[in-house]
Protein backbone atom coordinates (compact mmCIF):
# COMPACT_ATOMS: atom_id res chain seq x y z
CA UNK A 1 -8.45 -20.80 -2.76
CA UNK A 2 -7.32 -17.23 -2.81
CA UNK A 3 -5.54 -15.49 -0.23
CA UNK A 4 -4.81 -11.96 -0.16
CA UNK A 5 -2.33 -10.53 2.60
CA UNK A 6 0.30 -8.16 3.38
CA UNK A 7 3.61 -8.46 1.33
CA UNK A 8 6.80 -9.98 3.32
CA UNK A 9 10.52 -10.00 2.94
CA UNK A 10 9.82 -13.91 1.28
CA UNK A 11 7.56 -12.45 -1.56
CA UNK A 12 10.41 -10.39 -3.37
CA UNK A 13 11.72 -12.94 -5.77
CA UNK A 14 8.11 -13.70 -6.80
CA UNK A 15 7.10 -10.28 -6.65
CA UNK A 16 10.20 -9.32 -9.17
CA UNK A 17 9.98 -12.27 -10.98
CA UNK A 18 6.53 -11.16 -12.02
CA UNK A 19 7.13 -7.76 -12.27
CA UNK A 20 9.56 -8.71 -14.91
CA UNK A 21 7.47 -10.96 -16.86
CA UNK A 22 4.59 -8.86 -17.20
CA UNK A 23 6.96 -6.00 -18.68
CA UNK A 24 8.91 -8.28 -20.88
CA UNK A 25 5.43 -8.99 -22.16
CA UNK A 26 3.47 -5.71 -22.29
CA UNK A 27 6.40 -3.35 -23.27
CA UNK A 28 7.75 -5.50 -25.74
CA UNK A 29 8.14 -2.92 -28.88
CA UNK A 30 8.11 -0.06 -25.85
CA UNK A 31 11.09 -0.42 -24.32
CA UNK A 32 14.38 -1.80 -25.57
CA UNK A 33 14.92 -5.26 -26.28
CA UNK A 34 18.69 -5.49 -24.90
CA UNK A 35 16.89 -4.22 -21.12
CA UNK A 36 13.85 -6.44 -21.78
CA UNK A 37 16.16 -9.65 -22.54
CA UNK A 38 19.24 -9.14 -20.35
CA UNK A 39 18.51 -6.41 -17.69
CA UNK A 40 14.57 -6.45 -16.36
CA UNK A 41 15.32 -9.49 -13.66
CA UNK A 42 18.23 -7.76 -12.16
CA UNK A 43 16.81 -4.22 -12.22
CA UNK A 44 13.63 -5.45 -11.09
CA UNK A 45 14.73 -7.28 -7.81
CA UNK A 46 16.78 -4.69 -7.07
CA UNK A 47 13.87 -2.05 -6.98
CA UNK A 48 12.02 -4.64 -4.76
CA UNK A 49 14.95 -5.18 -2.50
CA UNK A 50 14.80 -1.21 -1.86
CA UNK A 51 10.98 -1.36 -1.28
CA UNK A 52 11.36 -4.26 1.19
CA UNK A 53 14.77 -2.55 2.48
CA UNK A 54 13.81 0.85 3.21
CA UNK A 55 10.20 1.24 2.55
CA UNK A 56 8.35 4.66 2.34
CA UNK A 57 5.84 5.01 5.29
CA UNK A 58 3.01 5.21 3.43
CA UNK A 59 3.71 1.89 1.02
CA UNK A 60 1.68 -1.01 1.11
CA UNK A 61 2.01 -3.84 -0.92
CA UNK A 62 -0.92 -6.44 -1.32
CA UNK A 63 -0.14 -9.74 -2.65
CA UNK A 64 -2.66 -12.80 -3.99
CA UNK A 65 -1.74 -16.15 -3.29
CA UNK A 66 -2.68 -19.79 -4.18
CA UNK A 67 -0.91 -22.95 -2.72
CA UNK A 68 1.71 -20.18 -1.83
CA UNK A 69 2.23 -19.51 -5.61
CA UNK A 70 1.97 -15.89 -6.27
CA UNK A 71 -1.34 -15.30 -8.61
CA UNK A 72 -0.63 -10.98 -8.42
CA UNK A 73 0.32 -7.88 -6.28
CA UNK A 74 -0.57 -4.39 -5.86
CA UNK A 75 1.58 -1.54 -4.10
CA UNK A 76 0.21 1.77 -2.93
CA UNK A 77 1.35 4.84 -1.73
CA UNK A 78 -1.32 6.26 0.38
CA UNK A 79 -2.09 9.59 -0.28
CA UNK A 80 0.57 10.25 -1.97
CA UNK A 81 -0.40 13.73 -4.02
CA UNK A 82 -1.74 16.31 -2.54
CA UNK A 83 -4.36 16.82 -5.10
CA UNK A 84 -5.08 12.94 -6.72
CA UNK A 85 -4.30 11.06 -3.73
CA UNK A 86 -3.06 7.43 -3.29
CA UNK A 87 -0.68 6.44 -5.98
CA UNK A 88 -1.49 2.75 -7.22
CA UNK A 89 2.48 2.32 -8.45
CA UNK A 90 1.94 -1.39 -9.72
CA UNK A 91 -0.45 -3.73 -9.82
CA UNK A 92 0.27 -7.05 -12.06
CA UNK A 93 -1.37 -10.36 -12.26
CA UNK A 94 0.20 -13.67 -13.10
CA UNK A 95 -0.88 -14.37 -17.07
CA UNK A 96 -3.06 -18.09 -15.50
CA UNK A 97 -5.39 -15.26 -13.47
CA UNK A 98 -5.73 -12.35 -16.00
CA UNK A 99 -9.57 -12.30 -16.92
CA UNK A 100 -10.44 -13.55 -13.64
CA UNK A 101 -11.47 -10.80 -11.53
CA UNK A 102 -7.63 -10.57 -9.73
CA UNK A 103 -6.53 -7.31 -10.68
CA UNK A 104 -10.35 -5.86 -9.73
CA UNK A 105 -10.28 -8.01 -5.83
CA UNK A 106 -6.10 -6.49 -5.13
CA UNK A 107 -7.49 -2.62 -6.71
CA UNK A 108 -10.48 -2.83 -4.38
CA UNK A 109 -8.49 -4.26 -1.44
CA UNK A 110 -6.08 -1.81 -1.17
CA UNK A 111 -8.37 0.66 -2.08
CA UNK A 112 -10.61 0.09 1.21
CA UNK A 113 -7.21 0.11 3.05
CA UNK A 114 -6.14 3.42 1.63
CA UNK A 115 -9.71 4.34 2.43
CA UNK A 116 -8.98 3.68 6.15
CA UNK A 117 -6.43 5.95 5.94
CA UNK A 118 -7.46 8.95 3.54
CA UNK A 119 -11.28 8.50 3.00
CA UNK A 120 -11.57 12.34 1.01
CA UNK A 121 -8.87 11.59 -1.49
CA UNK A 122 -8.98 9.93 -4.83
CA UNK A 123 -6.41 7.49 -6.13
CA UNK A 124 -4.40 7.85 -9.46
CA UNK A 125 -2.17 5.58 -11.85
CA UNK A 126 0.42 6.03 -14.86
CA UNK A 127 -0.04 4.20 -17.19
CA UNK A 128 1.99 3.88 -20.46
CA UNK A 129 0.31 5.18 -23.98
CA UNK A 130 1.11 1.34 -25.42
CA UNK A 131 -0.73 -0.30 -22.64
CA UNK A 132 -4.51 -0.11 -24.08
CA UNK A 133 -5.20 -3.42 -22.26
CA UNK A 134 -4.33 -2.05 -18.79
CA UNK A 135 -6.30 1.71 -20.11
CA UNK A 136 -9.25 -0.70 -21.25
CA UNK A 137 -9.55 -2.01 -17.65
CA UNK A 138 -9.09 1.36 -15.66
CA UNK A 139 -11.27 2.62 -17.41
CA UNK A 140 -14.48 0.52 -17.01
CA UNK A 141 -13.52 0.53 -13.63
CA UNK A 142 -14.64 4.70 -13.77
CA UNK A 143 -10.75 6.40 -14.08
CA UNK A 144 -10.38 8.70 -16.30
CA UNK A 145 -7.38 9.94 -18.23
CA UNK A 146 -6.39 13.04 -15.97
CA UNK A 147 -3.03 13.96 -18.56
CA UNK A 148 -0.15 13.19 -20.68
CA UNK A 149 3.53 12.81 -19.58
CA UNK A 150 7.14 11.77 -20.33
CA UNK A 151 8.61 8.52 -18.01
CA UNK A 152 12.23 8.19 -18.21
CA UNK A 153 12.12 4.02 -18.15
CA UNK A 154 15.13 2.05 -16.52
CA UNK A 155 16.54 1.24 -20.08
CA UNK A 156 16.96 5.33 -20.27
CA UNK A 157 14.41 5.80 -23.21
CA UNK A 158 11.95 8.48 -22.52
CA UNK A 159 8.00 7.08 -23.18
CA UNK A 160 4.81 9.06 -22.97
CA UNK A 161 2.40 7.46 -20.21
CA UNK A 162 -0.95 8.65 -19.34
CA UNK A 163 -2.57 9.69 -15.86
CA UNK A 164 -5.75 7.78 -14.53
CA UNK A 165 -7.33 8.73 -11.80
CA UNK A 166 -10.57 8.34 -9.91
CA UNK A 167 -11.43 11.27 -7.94
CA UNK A 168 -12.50 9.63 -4.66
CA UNK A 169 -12.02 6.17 -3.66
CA UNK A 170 -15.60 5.36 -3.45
CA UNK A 171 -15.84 4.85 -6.71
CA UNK A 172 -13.82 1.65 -6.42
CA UNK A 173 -15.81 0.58 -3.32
């Protein structure tokens, strides 16, 4: 069975580990293939050691378990623009649960949460041009593409990324 709670301190190397994994396989051909091979664990854990370290006040960070094997995570930033609302900064699922409903259950988890907390405000994503799978699933989930923008990635290559957004959370409700 499924359990969904809060992030801890334990969760980082399966959180990174993850994190990792999903970008050496989505980005592949989007970012470089020396940071993909050699550099994603380390600069991966290291940007979850600063979440967990020093977290922003307005973080949260959802994970899915089963057996205490991590299935995928979500982190928020609640109301986080003043105009779009909470930022959904990552949200990855473990490739045995894609196509199962995961990354739909963690969106609409922390969604109600950062409904709790900012019920007038929409939420918004970036998401990179090359990811049409993660666009595909945004988007029949109601977000539209708000713009287009440059992301400096760690590996120091600039990539154009779109912004999704939903304009209130209720849509995701």
């Amino acid at each position: 069975m499924i359990e969904l709670r809060m992030a801890t301190r334990d969760d980082i190397s399966q959180i990174s580990l993850l994190h990792a994994v999903n970008w050496q396989d989505i980005y592949r051909g989007i970012l470089s293939d020396k940071y993909l091979d050699n550099d994603i664990f380390e600069d991966r854990q290291a940007v979850w050691l600063q979440r967990f370290d020093t977290p922003e006040s307005h973080q949260l960070i959802l994970v899915a378990c089963e057996n205490n094997t991590l299935c995928g995570f979500i982190c928020i930033y609640i109301d986080n623009h003043h105009q779009w609302g909470t930022l959904i900064e990552n949200l990855h699922i473990s490739e045995h649960y894609k196509g199962q409903g995961m990354g739909k259950t963690l969106l609409t988890a922390a969604s109600q949460i950062a409904y709790q907390h900012a019920p007038t405000n929409g939420l918004y994503l970036e998401v990179l041009t090359g990811n049409v799978a993660a666009q595909q699933f945004y988007q029949k989930l109601g977000a539209f593409n708000e713009k287009t923008q440059t992301w400096q990635a760690p590996d120091g290559s600039h990539v154009q990324e779109f912004v999704y957004r939903w304009e209130t959370i209720k849509e995701l409700l």
